[in-house]
C-alpha atoms as a PDB file:
ATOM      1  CA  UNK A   1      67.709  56.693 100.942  1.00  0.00           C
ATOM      2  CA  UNK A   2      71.343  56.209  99.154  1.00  0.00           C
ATOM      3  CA  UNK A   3      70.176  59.072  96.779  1.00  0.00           C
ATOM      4  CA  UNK A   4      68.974  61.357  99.255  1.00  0.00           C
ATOM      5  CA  UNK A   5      72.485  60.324 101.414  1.00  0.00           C
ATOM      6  CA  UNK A   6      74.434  61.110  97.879  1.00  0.00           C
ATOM      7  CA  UNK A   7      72.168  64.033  97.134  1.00  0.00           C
ATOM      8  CA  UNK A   8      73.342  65.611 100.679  1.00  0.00           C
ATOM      9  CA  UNK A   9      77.028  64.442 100.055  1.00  0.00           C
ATOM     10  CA  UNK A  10      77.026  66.571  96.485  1.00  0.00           C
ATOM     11  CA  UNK A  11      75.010  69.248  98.621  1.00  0.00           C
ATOM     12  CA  UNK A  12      77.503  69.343 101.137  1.00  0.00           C
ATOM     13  CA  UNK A  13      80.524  69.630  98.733  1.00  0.00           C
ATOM     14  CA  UNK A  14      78.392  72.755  96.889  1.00  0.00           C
ATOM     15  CA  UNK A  15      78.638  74.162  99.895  1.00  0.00           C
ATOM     16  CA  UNK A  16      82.164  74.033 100.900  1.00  0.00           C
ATOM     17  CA  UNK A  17      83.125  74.678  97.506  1.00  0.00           C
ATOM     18  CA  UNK A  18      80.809  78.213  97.615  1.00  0.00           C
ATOM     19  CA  UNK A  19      82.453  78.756 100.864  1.00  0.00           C
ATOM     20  CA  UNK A  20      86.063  78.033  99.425  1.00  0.00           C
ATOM     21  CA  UNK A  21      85.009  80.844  97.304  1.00  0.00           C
ATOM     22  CA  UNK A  22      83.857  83.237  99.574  1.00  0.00           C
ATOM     23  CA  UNK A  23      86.430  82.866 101.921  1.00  0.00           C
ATOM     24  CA  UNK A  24      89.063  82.934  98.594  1.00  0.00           C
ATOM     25  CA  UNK A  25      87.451  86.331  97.516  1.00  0.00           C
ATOM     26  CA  UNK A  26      87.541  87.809 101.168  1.00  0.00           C
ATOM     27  CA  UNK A  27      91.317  87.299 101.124  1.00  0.00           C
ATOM     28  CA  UNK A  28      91.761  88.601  97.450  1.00  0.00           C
ATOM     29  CA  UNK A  29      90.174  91.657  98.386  1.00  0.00           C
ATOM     30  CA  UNK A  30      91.221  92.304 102.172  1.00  0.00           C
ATOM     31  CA  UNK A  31      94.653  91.736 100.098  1.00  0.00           C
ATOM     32  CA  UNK A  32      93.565  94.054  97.610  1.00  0.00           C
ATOM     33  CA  UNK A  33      92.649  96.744 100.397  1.00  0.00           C
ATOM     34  CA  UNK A  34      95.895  96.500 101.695  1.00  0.00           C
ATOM     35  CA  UNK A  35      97.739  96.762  98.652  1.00  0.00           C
ATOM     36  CA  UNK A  36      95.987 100.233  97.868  1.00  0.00           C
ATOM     37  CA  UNK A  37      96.514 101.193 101.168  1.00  0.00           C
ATOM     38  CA  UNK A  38     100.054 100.629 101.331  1.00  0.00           C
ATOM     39  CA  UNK A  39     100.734 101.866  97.494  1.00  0.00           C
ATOM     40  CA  UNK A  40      99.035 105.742  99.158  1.00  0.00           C
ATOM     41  CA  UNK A  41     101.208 105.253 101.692  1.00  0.00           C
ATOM     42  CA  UNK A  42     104.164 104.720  99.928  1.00  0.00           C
ATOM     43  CA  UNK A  43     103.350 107.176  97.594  1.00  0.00           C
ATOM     44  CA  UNK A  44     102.864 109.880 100.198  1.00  0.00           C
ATOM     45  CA  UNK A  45     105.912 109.409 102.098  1.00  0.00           C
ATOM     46  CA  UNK A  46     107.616 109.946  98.471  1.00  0.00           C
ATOM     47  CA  UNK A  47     106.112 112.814  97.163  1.00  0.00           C
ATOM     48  CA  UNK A  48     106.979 114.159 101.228  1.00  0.00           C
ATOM     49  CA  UNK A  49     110.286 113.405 100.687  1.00  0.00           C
ATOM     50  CA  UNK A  50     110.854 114.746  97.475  1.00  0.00           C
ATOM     51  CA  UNK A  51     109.372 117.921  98.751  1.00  0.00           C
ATOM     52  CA  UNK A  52     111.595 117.737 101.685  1.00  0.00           C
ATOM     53  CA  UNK A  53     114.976 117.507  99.624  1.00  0.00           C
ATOM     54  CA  UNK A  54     113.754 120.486  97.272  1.00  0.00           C
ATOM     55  CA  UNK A  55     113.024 122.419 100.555  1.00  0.00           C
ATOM     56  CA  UNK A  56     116.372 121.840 101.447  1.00  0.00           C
ATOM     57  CA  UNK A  57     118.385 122.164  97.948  1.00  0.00           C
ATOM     58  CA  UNK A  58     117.084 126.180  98.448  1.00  0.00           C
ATOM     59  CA  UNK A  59     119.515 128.382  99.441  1.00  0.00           C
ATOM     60  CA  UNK A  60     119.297 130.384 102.632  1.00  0.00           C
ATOM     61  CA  UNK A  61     117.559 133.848 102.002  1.00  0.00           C
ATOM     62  CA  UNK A  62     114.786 132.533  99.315  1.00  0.00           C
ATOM     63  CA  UNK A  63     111.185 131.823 100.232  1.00  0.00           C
ATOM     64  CA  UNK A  64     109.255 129.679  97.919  1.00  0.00           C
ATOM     65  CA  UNK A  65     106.403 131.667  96.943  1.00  0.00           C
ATOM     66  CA  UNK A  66     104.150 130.047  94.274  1.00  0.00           C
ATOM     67  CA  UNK A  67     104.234 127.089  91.998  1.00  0.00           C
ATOM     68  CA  UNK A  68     102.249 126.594  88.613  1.00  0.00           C
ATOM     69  CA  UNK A  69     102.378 124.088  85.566  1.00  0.00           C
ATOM     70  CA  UNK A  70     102.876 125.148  82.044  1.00  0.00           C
ATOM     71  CA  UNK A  71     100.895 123.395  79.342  1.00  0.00           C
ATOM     72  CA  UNK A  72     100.530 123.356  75.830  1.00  0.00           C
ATOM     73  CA  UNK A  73      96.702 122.060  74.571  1.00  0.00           C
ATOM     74  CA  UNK A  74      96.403 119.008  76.823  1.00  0.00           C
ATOM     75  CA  UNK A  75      99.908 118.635  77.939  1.00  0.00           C
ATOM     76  CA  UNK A  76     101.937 119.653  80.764  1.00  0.00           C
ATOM     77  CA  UNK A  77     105.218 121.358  79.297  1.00  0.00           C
ATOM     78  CA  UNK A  78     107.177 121.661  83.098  1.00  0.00           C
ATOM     79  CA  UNK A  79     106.396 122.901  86.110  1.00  0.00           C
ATOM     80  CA  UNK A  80     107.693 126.323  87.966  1.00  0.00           C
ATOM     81  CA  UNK A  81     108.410 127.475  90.718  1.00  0.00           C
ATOM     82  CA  UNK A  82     108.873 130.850  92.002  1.00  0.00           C
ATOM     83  CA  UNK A  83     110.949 132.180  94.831  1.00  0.00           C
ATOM     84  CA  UNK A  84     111.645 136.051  96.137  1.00  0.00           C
ATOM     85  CA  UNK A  85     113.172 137.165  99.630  1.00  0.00           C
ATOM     86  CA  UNK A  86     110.034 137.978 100.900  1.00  0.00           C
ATOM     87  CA  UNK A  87     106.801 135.959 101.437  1.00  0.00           C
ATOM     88  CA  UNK A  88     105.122 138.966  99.273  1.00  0.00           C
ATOM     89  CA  UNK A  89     106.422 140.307  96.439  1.00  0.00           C
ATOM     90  CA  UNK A  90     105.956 144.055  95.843  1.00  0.00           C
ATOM     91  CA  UNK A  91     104.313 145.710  93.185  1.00  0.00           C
ATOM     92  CA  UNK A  92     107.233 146.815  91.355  1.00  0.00           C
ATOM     93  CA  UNK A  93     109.100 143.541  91.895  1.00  0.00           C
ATOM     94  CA  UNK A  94     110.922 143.213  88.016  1.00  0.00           C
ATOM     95  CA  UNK A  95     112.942 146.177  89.211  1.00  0.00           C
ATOM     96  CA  UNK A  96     116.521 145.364  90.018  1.00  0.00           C
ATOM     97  CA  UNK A  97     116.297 146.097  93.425  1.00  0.00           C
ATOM     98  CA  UNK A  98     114.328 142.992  93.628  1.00  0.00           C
ATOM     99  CA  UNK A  99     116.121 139.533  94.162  1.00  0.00           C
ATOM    100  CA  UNK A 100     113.884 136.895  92.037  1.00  0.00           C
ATOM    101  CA  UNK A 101     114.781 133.380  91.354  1.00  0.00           C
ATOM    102  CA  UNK A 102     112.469 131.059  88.680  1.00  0.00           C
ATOM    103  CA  UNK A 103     112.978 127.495  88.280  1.00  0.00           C
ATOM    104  CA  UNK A 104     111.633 125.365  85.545  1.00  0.00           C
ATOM    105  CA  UNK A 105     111.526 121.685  85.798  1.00  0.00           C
ATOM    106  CA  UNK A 106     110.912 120.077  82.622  1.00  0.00           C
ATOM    107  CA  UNK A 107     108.534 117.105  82.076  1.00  0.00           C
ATOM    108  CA  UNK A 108     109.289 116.524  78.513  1.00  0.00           C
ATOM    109  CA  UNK A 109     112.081 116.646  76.384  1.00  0.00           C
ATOM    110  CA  UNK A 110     113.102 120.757  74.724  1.00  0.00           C
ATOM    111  CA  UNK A 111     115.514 121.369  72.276  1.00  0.00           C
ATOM    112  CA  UNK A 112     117.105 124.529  72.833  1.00  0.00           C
ATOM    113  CA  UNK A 113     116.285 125.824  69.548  1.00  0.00           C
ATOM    114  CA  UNK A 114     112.535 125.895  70.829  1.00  0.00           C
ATOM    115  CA  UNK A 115     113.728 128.033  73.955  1.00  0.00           C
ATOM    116  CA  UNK A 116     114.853 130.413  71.668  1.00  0.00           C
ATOM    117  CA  UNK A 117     112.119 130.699  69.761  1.00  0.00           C
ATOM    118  CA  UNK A 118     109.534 131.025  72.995  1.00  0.00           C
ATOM    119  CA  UNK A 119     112.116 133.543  74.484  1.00  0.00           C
ATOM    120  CA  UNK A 120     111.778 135.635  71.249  1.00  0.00           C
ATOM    121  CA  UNK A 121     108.176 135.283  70.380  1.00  0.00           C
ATOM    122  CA  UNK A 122     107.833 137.236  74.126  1.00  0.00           C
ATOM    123  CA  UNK A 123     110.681 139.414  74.480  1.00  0.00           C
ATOM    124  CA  UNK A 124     110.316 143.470  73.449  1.00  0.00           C
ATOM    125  CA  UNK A 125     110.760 144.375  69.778  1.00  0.00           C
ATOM    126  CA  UNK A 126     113.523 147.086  70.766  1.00  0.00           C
ATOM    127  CA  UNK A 127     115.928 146.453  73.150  1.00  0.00           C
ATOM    128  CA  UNK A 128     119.037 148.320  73.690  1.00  0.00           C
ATOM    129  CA  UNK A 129     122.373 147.305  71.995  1.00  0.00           C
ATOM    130  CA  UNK A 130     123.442 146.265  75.076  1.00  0.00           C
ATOM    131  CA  UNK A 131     120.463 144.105  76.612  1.00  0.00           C
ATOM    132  CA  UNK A 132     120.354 142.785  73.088  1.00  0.00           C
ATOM    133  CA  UNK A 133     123.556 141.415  73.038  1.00  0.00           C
ATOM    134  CA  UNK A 134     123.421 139.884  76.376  1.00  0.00           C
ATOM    135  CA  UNK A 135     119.737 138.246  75.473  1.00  0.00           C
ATOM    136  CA  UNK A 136     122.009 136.548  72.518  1.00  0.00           C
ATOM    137  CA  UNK A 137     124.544 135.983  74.842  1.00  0.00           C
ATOM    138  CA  UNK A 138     122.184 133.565  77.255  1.00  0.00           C
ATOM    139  CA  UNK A 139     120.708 132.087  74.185  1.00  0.00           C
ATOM    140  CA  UNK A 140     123.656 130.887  72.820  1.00  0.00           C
ATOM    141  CA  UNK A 141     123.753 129.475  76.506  1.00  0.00           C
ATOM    142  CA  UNK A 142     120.648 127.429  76.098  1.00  0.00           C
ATOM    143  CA  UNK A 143     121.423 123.317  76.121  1.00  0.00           C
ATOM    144  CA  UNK A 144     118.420 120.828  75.752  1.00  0.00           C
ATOM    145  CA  UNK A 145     116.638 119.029  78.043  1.00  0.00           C
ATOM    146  CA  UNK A 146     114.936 115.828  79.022  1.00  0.00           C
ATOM    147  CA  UNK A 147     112.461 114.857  81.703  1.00  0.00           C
ATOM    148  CA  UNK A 148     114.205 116.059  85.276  1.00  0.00           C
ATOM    149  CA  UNK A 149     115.806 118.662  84.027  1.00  0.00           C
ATOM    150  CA  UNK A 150     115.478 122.265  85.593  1.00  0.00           C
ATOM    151  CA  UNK A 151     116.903 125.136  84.108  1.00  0.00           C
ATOM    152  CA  UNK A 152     116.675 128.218  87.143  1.00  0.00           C
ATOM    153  CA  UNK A 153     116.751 131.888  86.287  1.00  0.00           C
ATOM    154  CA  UNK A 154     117.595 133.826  89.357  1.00  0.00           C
ATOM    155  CA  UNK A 155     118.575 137.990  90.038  1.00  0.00           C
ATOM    156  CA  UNK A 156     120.360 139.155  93.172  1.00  0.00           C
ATOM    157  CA  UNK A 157     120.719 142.701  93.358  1.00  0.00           C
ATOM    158  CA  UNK A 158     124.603 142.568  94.582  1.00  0.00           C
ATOM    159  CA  UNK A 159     125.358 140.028  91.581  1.00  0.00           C
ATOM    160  CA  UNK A 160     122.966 140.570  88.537  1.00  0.00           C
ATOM    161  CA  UNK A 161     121.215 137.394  86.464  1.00  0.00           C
ATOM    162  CA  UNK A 162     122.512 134.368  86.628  1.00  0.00           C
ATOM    163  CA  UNK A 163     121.092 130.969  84.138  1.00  0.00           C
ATOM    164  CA  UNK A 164     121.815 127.768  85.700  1.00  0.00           C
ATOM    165  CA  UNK A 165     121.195 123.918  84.251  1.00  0.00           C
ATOM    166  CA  UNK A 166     120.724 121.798  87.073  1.00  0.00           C
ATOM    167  CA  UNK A 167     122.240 123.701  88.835  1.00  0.00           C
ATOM    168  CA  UNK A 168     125.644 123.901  86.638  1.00  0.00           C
ATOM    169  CA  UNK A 169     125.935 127.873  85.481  1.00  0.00           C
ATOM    170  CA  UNK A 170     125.765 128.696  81.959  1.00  0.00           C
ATOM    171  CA  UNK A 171     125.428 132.363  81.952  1.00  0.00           C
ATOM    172  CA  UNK A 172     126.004 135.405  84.366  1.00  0.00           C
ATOM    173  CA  UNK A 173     124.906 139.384  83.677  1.00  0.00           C
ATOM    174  CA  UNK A 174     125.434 142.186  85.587  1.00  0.00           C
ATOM    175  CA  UNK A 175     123.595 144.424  82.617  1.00  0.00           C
ATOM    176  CA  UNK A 176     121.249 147.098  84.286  1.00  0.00           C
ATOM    177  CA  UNK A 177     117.550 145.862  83.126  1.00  0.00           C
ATOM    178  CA  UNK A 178     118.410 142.418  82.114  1.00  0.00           C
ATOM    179  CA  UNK A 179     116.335 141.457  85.255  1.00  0.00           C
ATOM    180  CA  UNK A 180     113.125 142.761  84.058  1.00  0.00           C
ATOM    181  CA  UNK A 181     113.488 141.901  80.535  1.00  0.00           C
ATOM    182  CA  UNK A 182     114.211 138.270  80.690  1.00  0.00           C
ATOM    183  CA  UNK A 183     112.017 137.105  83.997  1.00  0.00           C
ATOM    184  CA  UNK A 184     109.617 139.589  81.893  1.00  0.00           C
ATOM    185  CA  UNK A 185     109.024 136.250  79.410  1.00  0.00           C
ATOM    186  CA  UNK A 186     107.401 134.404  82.205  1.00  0.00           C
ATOM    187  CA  UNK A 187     105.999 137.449  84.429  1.00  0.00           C
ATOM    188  CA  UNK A 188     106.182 140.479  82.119  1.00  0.00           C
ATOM    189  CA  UNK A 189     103.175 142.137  80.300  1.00  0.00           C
ATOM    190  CA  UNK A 190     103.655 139.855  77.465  1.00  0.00           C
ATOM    191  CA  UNK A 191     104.638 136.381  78.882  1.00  0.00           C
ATOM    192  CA  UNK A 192     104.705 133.270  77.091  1.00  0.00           C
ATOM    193  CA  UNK A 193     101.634 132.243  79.249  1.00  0.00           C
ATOM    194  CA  UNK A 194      99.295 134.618  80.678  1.00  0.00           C
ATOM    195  CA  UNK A 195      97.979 131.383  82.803  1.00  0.00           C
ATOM    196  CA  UNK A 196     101.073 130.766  84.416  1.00  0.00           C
ATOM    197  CA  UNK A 197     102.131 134.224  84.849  1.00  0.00           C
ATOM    198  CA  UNK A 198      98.445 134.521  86.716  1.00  0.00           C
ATOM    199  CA  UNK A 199      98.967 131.536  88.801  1.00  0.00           C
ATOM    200  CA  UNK A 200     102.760 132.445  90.172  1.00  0.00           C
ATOM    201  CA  UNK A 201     101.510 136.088  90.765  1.00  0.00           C
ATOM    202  CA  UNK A 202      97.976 135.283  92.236  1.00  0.00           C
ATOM    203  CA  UNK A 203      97.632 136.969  95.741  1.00  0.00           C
ATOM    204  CA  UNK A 204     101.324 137.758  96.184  1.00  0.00           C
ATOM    205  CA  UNK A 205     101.253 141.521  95.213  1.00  0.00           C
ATOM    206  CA  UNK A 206     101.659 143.751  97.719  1.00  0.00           C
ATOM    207  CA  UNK A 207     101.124 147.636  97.002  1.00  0.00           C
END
């Protein structure tokens, strides 16, 4: 009888210690769960709010049109954003009665000497004197970047093309066809990525 009494005392203790467990593992995970379900939360309401503030950093007139992300093999380079007056842009929209703005937020670290060489490698063989001297003009222009930075392009018909850093200017044109020959690098007939010149431009053409 004693060993049958200890035999259901060490019984007993197996059992509160495999309940101690359960009931331990229960709280890890309903902890667990709630963690998760916070971190989305939290998460969301960020990636809202950052959206929010670049809603609101736009000027009045621009529309937000399309947004893509350039990569390079497995890597995303920075991600653009495109923006016209209208919710459509028409067919002929590198003309400079177009307004067009471009920006370019970078998720790695350029040097400017790269910029260069990407603006070149896609710009026309022949250009004009004077569009010629005003490309070297804006690439003298070009600073590096890190992570967070956003260089934006952007045309209005009344002012001409304008390159900005974070929103600091660096470079202003009122050249005739400077519009279409520098947006052309991105959304021209030979752009640095046909990808991301299909993505901005997908189902926004209008005839």
């Amino acid at each position: 009888m004693l060993w049958n009494g200890q035999s259901l005392i060490n019984n007993g203790w197996a059992l509160k210690l495999l309940f101690s467990k359960a009931t331990l593992w229960r709280v890890l995970s309903s902890a667990l769960l709630s963690l998760l379900v916070t971190h989305s939360v939290f998460a969301a309401e960020q990636k809202a709010a950052e959206m929010s503030a670049l809603d609101q950093n736009v000027e009045p007139g621009w529309q937000q049109i399309s947004t893509a992300t350039a990569t390079w093999m497995w890597l995303d380079i920075y991600d653009a954003t495109l923006y016209a007056n209208e919710k459509k842009l028409p067919e002929r929209f590198l003309k400079d009665d177009v307004a067009l703005k471009l920006n370019l937020c970078y998720l790695k670290p350029i040097g400017s000497d790269i910029f260069i060489e990407g603006a070149n490698a896609a710009l026309p063989n022949v250009l004009t004197p004077e569009l010629g001297a005003e490309v070297e003009r804006l690439h003298q222009a070009y600073q590096s970047v890190v992570p967070g930075d956003c260089y934006t392009l952007e045309y209005r018909p009344t002012e001409g093309t304008a390159l900005k850093l974070n929103d600091k200017p660096l470079f202003h044109s009122r050249q005739a066809g400077f519009k279409a020959v520098y947006f052309g690098i991105w959304l021209g007939d030979n752009p640095l990525s046909e990808r991301l010149k299909n993505q901005l431009l997908a189902s926004q053409i209008t005839q």
